[in-house]
Structures are given as structure tokens and as C-alpha cells.
C-alpha atoms as a PDB file:
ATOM      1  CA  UNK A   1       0.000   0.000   0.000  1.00  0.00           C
ATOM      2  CA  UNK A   2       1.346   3.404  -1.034  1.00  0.00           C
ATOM      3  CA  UNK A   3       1.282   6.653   1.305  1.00  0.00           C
ATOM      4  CA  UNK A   4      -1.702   7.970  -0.798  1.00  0.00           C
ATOM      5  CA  UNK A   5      -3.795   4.995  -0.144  1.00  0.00           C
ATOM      6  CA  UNK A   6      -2.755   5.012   3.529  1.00  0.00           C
ATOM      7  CA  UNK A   7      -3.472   8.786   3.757  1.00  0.00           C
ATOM      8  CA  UNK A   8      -6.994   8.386   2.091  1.00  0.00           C
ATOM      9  CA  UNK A   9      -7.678   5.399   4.642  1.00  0.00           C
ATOM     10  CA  UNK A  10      -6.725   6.865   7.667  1.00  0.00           C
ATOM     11  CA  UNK A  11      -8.909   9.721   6.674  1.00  0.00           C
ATOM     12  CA  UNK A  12     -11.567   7.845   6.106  1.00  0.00           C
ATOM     13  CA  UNK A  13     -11.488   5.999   9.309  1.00  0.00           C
ATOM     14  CA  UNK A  14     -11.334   9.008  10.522  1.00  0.00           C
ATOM     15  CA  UNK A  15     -14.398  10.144   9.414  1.00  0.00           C
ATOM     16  CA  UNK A  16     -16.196   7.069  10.881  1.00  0.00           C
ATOM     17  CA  UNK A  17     -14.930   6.851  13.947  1.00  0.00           C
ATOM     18  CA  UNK A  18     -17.312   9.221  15.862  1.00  0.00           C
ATOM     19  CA  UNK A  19     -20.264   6.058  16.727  1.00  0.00           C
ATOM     20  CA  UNK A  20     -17.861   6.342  20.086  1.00  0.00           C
ATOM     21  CA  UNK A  21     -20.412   8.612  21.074  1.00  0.00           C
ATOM     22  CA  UNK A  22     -20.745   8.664  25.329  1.00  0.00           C
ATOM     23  CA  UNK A  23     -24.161   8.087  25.917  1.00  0.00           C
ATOM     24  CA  UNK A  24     -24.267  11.233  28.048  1.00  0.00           C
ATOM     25  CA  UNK A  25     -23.532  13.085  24.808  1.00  0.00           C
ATOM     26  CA  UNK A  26     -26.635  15.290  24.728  1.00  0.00           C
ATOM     27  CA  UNK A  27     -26.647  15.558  28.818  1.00  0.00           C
ATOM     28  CA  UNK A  28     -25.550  19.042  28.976  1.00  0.00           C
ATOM     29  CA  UNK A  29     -27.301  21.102  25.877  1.00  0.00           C
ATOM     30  CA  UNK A  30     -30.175  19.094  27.075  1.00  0.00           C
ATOM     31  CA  UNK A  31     -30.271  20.580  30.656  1.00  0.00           C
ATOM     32  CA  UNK A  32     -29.120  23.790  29.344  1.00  0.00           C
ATOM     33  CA  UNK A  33     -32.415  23.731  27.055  1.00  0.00           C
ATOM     34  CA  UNK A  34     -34.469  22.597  30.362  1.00  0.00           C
ATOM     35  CA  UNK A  35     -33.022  25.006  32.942  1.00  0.00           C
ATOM     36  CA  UNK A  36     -33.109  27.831  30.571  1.00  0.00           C
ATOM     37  CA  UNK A  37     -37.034  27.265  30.301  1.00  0.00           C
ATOM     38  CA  UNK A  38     -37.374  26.489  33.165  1.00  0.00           C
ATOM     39  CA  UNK A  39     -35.962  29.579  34.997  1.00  0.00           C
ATOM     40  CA  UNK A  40     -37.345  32.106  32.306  1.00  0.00           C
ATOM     41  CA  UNK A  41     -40.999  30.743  33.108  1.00  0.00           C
ATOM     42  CA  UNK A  42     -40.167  31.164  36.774  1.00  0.00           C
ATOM     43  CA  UNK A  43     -38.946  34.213  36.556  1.00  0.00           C
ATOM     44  CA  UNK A  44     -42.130  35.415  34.572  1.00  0.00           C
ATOM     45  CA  UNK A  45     -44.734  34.092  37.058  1.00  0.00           C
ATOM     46  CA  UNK A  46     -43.174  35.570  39.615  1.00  0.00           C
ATOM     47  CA  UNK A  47     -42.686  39.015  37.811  1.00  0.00           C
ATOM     48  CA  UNK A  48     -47.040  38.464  37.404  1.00  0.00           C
ATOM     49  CA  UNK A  49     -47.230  37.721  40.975  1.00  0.00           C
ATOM     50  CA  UNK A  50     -45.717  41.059  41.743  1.00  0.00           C
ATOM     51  CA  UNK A  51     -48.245  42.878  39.787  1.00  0.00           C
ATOM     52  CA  UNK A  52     -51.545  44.191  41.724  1.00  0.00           C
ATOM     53  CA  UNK A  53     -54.046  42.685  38.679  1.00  0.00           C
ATOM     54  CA  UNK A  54     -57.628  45.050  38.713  1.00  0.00           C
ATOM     55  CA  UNK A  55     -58.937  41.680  38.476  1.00  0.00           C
ATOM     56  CA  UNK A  56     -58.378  38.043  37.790  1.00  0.00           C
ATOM     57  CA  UNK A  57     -59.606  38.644  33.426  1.00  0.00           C
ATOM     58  CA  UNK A  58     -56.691  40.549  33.344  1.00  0.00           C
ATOM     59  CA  UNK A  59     -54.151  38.511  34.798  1.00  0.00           C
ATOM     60  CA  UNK A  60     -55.394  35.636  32.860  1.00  0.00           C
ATOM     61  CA  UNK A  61     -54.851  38.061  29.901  1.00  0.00           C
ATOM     62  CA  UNK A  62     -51.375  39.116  30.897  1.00  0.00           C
ATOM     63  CA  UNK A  63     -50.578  34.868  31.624  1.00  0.00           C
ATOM     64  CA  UNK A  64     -51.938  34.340  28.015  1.00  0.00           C
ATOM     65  CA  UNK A  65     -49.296  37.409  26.814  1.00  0.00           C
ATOM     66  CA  UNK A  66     -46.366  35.780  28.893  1.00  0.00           C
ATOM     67  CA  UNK A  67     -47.108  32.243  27.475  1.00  0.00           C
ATOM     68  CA  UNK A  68     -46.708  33.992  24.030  1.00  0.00           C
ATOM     69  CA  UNK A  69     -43.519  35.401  24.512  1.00  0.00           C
ATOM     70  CA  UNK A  70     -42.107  32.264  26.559  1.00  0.00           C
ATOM     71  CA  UNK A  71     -42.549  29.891  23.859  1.00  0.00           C
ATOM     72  CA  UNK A  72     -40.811  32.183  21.741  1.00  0.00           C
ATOM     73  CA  UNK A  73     -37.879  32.374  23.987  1.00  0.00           C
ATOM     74  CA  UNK A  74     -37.731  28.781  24.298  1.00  0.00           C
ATOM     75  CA  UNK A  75     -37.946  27.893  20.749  1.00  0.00           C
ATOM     76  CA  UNK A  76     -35.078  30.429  20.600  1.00  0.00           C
ATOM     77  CA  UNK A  77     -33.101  28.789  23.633  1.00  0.00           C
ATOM     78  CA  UNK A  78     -33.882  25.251  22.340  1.00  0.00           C
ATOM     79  CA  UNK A  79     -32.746  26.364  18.789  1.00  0.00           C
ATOM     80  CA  UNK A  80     -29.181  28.872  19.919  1.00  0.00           C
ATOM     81  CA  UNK A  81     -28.447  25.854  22.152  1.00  0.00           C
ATOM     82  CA  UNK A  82     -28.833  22.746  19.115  1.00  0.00           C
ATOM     83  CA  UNK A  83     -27.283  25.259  16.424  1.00  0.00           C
ATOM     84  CA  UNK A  84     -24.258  25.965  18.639  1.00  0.00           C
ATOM     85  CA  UNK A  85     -24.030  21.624  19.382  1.00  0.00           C
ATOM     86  CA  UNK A  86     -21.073  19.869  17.513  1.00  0.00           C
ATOM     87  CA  UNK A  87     -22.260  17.374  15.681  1.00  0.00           C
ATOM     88  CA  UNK A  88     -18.826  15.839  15.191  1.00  0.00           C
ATOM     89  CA  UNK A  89     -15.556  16.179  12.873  1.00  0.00           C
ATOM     90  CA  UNK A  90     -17.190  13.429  10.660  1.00  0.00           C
ATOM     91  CA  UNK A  91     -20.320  15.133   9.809  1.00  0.00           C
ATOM     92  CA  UNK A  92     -19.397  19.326   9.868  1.00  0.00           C
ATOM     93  CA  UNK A  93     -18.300  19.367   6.453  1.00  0.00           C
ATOM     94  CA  UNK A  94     -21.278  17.105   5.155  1.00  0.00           C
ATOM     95  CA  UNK A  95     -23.727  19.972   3.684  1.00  0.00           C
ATOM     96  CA  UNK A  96     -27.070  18.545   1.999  1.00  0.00           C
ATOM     97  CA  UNK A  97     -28.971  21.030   0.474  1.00  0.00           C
ATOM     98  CA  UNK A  98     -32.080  19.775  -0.319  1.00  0.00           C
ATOM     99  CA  UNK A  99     -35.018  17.989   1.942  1.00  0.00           C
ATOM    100  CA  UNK A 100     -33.864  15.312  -0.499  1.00  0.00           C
ATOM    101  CA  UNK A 101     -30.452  15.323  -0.072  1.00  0.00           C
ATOM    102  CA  UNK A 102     -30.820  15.467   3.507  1.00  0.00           C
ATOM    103  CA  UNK A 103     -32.983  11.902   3.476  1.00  0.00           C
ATOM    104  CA  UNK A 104     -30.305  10.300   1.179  1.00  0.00           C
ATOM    105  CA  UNK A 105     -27.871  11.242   3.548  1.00  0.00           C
ATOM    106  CA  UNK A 106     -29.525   9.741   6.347  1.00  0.00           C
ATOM    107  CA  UNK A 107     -29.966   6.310   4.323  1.00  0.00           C
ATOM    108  CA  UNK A 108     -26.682   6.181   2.297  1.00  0.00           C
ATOM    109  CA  UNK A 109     -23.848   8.190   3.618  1.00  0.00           C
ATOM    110  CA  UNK A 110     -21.295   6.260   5.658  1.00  0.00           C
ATOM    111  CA  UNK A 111     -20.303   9.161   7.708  1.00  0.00           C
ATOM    112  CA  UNK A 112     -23.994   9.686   8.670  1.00  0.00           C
ATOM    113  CA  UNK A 113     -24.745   6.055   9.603  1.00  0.00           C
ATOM    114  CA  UNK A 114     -21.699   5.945  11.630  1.00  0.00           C
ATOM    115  CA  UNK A 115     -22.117   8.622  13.634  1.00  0.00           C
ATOM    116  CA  UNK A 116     -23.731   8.960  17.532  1.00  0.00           C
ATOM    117  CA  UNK A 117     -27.293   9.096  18.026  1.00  0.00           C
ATOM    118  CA  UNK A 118     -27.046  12.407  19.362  1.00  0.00           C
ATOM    119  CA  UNK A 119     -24.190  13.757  16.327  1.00  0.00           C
ATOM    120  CA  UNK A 120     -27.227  12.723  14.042  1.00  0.00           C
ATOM    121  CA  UNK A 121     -29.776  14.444  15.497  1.00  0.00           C
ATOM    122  CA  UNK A 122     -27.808  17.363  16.270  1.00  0.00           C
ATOM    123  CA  UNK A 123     -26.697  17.402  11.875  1.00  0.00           C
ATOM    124  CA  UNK A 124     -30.249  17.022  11.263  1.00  0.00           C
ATOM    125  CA  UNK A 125     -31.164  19.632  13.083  1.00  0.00           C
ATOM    126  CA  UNK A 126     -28.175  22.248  11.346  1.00  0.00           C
ATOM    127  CA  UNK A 127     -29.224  21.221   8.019  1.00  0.00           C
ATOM    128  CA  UNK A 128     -31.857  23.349   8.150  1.00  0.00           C
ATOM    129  CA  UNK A 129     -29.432  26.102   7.837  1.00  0.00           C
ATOM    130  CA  UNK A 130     -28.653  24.907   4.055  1.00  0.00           C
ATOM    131  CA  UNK A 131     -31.675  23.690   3.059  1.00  0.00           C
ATOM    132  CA  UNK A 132     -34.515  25.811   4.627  1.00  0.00           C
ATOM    133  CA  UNK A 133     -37.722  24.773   2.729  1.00  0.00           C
ATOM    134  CA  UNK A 134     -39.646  22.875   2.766  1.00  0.00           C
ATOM    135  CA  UNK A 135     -39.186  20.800   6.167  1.00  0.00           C
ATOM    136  CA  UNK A 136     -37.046  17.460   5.910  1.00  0.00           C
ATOM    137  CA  UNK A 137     -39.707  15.820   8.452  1.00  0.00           C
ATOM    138  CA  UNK A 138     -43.337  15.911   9.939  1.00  0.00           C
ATOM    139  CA  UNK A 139     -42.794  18.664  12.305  1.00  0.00           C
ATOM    140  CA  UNK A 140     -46.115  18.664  13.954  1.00  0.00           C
ATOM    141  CA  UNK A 141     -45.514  14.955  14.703  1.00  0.00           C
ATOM    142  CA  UNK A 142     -42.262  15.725  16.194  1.00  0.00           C
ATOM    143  CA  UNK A 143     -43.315  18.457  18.336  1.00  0.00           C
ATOM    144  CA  UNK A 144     -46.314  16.398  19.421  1.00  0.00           C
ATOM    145  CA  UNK A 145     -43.779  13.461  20.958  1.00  0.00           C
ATOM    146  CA  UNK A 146     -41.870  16.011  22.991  1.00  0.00           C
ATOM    147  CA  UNK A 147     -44.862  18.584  24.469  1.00  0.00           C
ATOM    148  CA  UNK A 148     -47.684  16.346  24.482  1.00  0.00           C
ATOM    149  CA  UNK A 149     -45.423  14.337  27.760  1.00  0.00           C
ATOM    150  CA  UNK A 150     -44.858  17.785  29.065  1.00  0.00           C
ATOM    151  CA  UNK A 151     -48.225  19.021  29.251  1.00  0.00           C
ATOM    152  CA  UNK A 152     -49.271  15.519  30.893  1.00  0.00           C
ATOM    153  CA  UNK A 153     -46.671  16.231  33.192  1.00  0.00           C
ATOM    154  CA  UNK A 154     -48.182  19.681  33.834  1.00  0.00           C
ATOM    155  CA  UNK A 155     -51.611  18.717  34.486  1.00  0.00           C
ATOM    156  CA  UNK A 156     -49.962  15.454  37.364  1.00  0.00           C
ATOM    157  CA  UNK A 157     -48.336  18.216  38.775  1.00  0.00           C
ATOM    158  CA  UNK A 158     -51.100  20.646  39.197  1.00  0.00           C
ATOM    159  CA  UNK A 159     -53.403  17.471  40.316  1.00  0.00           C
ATOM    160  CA  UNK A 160     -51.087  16.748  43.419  1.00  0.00           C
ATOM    161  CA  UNK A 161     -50.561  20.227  44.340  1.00  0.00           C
ATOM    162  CA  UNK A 162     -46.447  20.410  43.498  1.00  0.00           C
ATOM    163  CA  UNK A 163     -47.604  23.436  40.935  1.00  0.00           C
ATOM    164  CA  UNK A 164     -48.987  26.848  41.636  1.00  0.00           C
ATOM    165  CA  UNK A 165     -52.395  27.200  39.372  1.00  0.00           C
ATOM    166  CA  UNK A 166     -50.700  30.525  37.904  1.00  0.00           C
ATOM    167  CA  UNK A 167     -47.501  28.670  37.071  1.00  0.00           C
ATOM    168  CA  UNK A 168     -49.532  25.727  36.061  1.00  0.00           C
ATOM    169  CA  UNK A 169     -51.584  27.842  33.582  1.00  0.00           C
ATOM    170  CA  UNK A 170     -48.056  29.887  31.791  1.00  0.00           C
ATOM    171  CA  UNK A 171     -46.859  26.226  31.623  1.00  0.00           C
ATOM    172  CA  UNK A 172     -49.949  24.753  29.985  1.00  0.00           C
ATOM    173  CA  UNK A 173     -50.370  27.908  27.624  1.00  0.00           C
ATOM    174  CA  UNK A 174     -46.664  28.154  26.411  1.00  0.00           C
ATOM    175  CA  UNK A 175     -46.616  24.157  25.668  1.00  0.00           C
ATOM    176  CA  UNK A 176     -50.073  24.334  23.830  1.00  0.00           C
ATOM    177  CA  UNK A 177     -49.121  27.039  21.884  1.00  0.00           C
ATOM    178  CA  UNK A 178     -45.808  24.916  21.598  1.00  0.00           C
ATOM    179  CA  UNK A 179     -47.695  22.609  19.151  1.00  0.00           C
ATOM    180  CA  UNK A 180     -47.530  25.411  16.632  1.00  0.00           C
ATOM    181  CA  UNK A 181     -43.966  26.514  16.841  1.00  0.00           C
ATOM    182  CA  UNK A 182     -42.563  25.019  13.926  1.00  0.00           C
ATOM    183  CA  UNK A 183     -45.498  25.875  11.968  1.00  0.00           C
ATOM    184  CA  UNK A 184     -45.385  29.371  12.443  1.00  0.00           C
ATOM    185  CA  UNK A 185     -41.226  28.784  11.837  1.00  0.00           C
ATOM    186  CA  UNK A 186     -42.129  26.950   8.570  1.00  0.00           C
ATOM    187  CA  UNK A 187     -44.870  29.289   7.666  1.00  0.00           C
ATOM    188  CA  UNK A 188     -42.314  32.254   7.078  1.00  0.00           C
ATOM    189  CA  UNK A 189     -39.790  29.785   5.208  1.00  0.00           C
ATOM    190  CA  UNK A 190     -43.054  29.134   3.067  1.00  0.00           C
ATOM    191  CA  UNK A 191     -43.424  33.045   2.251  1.00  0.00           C
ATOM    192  CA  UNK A 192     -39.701  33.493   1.415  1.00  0.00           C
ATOM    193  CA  UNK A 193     -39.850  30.813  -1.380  1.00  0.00           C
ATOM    194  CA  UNK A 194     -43.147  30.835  -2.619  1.00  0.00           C
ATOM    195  CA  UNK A 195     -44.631  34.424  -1.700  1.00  0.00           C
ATOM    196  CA  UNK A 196     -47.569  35.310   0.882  1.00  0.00           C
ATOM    197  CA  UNK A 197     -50.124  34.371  -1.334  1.00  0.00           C
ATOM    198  CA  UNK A 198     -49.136  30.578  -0.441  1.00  0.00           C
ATOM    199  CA  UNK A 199     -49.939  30.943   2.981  1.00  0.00           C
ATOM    200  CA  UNK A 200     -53.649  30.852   4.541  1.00  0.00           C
ATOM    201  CA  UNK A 201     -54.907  35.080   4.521  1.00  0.00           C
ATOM    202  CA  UNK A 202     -55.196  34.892   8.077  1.00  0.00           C
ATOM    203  CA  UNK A 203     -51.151  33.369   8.773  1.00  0.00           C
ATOM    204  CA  UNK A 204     -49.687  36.698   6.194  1.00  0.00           C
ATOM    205  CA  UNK A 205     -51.883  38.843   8.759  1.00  0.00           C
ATOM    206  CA  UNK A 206     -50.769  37.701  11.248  1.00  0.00           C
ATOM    207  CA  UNK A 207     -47.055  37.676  10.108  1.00  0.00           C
ATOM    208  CA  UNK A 208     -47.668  41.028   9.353  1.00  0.00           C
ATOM    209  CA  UNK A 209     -48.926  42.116  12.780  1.00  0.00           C
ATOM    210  CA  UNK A 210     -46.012  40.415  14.329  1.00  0.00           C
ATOM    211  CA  UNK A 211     -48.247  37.494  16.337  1.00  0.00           C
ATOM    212  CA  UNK A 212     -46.079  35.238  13.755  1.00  0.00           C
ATOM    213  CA  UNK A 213     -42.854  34.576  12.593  1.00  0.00           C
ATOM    214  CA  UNK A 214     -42.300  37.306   9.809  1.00  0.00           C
ATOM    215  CA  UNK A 215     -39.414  36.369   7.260  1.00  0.00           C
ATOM    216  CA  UNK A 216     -37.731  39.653   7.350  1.00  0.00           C
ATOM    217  CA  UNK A 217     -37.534  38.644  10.835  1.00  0.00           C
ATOM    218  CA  UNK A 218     -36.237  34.835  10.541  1.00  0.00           C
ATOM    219  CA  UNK A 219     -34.097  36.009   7.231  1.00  0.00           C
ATOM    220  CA  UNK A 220     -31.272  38.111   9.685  1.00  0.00           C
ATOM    221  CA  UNK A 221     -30.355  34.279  11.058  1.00  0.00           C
ATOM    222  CA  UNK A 222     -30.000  32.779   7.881  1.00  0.00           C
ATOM    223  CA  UNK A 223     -28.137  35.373   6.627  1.00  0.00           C
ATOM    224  CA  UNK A 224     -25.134  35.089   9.584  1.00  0.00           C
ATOM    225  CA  UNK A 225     -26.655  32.079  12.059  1.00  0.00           C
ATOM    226  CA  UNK A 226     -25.776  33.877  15.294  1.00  0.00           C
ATOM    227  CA  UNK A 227     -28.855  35.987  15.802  1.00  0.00           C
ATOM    228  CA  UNK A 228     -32.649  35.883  15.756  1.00  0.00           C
ATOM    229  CA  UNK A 229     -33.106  32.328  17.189  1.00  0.00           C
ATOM    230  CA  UNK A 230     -36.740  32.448  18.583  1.00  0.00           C
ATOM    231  CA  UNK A 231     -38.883  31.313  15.721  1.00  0.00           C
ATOM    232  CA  UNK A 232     -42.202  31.566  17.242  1.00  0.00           C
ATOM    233  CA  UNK A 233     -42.825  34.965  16.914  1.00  0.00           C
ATOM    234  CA  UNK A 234     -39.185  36.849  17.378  1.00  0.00           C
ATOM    235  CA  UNK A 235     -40.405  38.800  20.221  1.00  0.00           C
ATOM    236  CA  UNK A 236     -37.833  37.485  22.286  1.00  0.00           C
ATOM    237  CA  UNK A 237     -35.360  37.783  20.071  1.00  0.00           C
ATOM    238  CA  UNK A 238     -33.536  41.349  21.744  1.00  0.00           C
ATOM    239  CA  UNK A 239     -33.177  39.616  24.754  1.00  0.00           C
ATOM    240  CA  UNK A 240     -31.279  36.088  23.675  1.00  0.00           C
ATOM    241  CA  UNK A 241     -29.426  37.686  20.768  1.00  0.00           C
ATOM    242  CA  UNK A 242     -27.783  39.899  24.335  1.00  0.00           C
ATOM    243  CA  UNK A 243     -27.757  36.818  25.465  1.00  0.00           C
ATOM    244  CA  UNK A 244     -25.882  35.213  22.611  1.00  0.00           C
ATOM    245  CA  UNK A 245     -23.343  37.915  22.412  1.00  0.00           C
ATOM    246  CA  UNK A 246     -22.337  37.900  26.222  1.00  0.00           C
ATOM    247  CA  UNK A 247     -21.738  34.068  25.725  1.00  0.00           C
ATOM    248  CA  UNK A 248     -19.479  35.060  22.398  1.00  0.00           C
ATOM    249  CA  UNK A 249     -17.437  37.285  24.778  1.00  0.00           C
ATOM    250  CA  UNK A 250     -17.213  35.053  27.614  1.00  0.00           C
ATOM    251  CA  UNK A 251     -15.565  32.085  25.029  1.00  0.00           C
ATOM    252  CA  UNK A 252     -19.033  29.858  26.075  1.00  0.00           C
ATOM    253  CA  UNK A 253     -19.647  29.450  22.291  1.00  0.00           C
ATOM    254  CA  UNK A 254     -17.168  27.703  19.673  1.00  0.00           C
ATOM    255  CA  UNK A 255     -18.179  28.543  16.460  1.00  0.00           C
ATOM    256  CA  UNK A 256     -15.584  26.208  14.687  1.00  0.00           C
ATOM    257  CA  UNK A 257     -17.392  22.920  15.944  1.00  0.00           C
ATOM    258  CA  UNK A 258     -20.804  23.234  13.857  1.00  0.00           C
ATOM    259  CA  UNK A 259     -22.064  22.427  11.172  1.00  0.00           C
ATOM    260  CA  UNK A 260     -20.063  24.474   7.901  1.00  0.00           C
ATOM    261  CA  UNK A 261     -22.666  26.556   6.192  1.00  0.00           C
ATOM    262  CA  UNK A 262     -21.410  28.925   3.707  1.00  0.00           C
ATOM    263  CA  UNK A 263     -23.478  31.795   3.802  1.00  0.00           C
ATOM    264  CA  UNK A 264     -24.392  31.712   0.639  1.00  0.00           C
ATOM    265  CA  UNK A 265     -25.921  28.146   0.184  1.00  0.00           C
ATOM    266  CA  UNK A 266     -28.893  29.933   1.808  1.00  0.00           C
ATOM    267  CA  UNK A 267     -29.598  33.452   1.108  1.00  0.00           C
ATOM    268  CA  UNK A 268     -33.244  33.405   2.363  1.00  0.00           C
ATOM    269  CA  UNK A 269     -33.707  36.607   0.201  1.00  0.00           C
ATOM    270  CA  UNK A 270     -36.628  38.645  -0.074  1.00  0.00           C
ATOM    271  CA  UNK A 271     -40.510  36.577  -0.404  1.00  0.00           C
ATOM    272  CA  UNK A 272     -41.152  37.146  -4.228  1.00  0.00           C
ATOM    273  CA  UNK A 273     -44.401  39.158  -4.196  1.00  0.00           C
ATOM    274  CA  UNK A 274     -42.514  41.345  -1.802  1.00  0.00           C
ATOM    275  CA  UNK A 275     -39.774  41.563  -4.225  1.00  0.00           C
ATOM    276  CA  UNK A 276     -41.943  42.718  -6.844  1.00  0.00           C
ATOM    277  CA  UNK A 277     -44.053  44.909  -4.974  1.00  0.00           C
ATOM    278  CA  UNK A 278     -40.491  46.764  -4.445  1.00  0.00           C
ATOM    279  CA  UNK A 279     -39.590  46.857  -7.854  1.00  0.00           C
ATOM    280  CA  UNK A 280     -42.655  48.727  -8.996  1.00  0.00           C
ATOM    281  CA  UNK A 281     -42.386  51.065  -5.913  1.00  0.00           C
ATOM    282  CA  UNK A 282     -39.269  51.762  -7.440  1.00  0.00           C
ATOM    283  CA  UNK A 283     -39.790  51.742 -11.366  1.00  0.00           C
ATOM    284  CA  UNK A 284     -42.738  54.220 -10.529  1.00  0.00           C
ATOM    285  CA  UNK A 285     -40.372  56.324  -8.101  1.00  0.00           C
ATOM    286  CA  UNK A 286     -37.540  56.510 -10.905  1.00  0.00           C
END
């Protein structure tokens, strides 16, 4: 064997030698992703307890408003926390760029299929970044095995008296509303590439009023993948992109061990009718 051959098989086995995987691999993004949500609800129902409410409508109204903007800052602390995950040297460099590409590389690639559990899972989650629409999976399926447990587990909790009814009621509204995270996420992929008038009249209203996730709002983190993370709504995006930054400075984040997306495999550029509403705004302005 000559030193090219040995070169291109150490490489390989290099590539495939990540199934090693601990099996505590996902331990610590997983409580970071727990505690996070866990201490921002907290700290909201206690902010409402502070408040002297004129009577109980409206602090049902201002639990339904927190719920609102806590699932959109844990959809963005679920999603800064997977992003920034490593899914390991074998699969960084492996870009699919298609929903199709992405399933062949789950079935076929040898990297892929030797890879961790958790590597996988963390590479299918990043390949959003280069191939945004449409989804590679049922969403609402997914989302259903991971909050449908959690809001049993609310309502046990609430039964035997270990939760607060107010707590118990932001907890049960930001998981219901969980349900329809990735749809709303998906929803402003869906106006990007095929234009608002794809989307149900009522989900472009309510895009446009903000109550969604708006693509000019999504677009900034495809564009650079360090900001805008909450994909609910964005509301809570000011507060985890400061967030975000003060872990930068601090050295908590390593952006050399993710997945390599070159900016431009996904521009996520303007939704076409928008686009051509522009260019007649400014044909009739020149």
C-alpha cells in the first residue's frame, strides 16, 4: 500500500470513527435547554405575581401574553443551544442542500450512519441552515412526541398540588401554543420561497402584525446564524441575541465545531411578491 492509499484510509477511518459517542452526549445542551425554560418561566410568574391585577380577566390576559412570549424564547433557547451543538468532525463538512439530499444522507452516507445518536440528530437539526424549505420531516408529529409528555406532566403536577395554578396555567399555555412553533417557523420559510399568497390570509396577517414569525424577521439568522433564534414569533429575540453575544465574549460558544454553512448556500432573500411589490415602488419612483 502506497502513502496515498494510507493517507486516504486513515482519513476515512477518521471520518467514521465518531459512533464512540458517550451516551451522556446530549446531557448538557439538554439541561441547558431545560433550565433555561425552566428559569425564564419562573422568573415570569413571579414578575405576574408582583403585579396588583384590577382583576383576575386581566391577569389571565397578561398569563396568556407571557405564554406567548415564553414559547418564543424557548424555541429560541432550544434552537441557539442545538445550532451551537457539535455534531462531530465526521459530519461538519457534510452539507445537503435539499429535503432530499438530507434523506439520502440519512440512508446512504457512511459518515452519517456511523455517527452517535445524538451527532445525528444534532446534523439534522443544522441542516436546516442549508436547506430551509420545505421541512425534511413531519414537524407537527415531532413536536407532538416532545410537548404532548410535558403538558401531561403539567396537568400530574397541578393534580397533586407540586404546581402553583398561575404557574400551572403559563406552563400549559406556552406548551399548547408549543404545538404550533414550527409551523409558524415553517410558515415564514413558506413566504420566502413561494410568496404570501401561499400561505392561509389569516397566517400573512398575522405575520404582518407580528403574532407570527415574519421572514424579514427569521431572514437576519440565515443570513449570519448567530442571531434571531426564537422562531415563534421573534419577540424574544432582543433579549437572547444579548444573550448570545455575552456568551461570544465570555468564550461559552465555539463557532468552529458546527455544522459548515457557507453563507451563501442559503440566502433566504426577499418573499417574491414582496420583491416585486419593491420593484414597482421603485420603477414608478424613478
Amino acid at each position: 500500500m502506497n502513502k496515498t492509499d494510507r493517507d486516504a484510509r486513515s482519513a476515512f477511518a477518521s471520518l467514521t470513527s465518531s459512533h464512540d459517542e458517550p451516551a451522556t452526549a446530549g446531557l448538557v445542551p439538554c439541561a441547558l435547554i431545560y433550565g433555561g425554560s425552566c428559569l425564564a418561566v419562573r422568573a415570569a410568574t413571579l414578575a405576574l405575581g408582583c403585579v396588583p391585577w384590577p382583576s383576575f380577566a386581566a391577569r389571565l390576559a397578561a398569563e396568556a401574553a407571557a405564554a406567548v412570549l415564553l414559547v418564543d424564547l424557548v424555541s429560541g433557547i432550544l434552537h441557539l443551544v442545538l445550532d451551537y451543538c457539535d455534531p462531530g468532525p465526521a459530519l461538519r463538512s457534510l452539507v445537503a442542500r435539499s429535503k432530499d439530499a438530507v434523506h439520502r444522507t440519512r440512508g446512504s452516507d457512511a459518515r452519517y450512519r456511523a455517527a452517535g445518536p445524538w451527532q445525528q440528530l444534532v446534523w439534522n437539526f443544522q441542516s436546516h441552515h442549508a436547506a430551509p424549505f420545505p421541512e425534511h420531516d413531519d414537524q407537527l408529529r415531532e413536536l407532538s412526541l416532545l410537548v404532548t409528555p410535558l403538558l401531561a406532566c403539567t396537568a400530574l403536577q397541578y393534580a397533586a398540588g407540586w404546581l402553583a395554578p398561575a404557574a400551572a396555567r403559563v406552563w400549559a399555555g406556552l406548551l399548547a401554543l408549543g404545538y404550533g412553533v414550527q409551523a409558524s417557523h415553517f410558515w415564514a420559510h413558506q413566504r420566502v420561497h413561494l410568496g404570501a399568497a401561499s400561505l392561509p390570509p389569516l397566517v400573512a396577517r398575522l405575520q404582518d402584525a407580528r403574532l407570527l414569525l415574519h421572514p424579514d424577521v427569521h431572514r437576519k439568522h440565515h443570513q449570519t446564524f448567530d442571531t434571531n433564534f426564537c422562531i415563534f414569533n421573534g419577540w424574544a429575540n432582543p433579549l437572547l441575541n444579548a444573550l448570545f453575544r455575552l456568551a461570544v465574549r465570555r468564550g461559552w460558544v465555539d463557532r468552529s465545531c458546527v455544522l459548515q454553512v457557507p453563507p451563501e448556500v442559503s440566502p433566504e432573500v426577499s418573499p417574491p411578491d414582496e420583491q416585486r411589490e419593491r420593484s414597482v415602488g421603485h420603477a414608478k419612483g424613478g
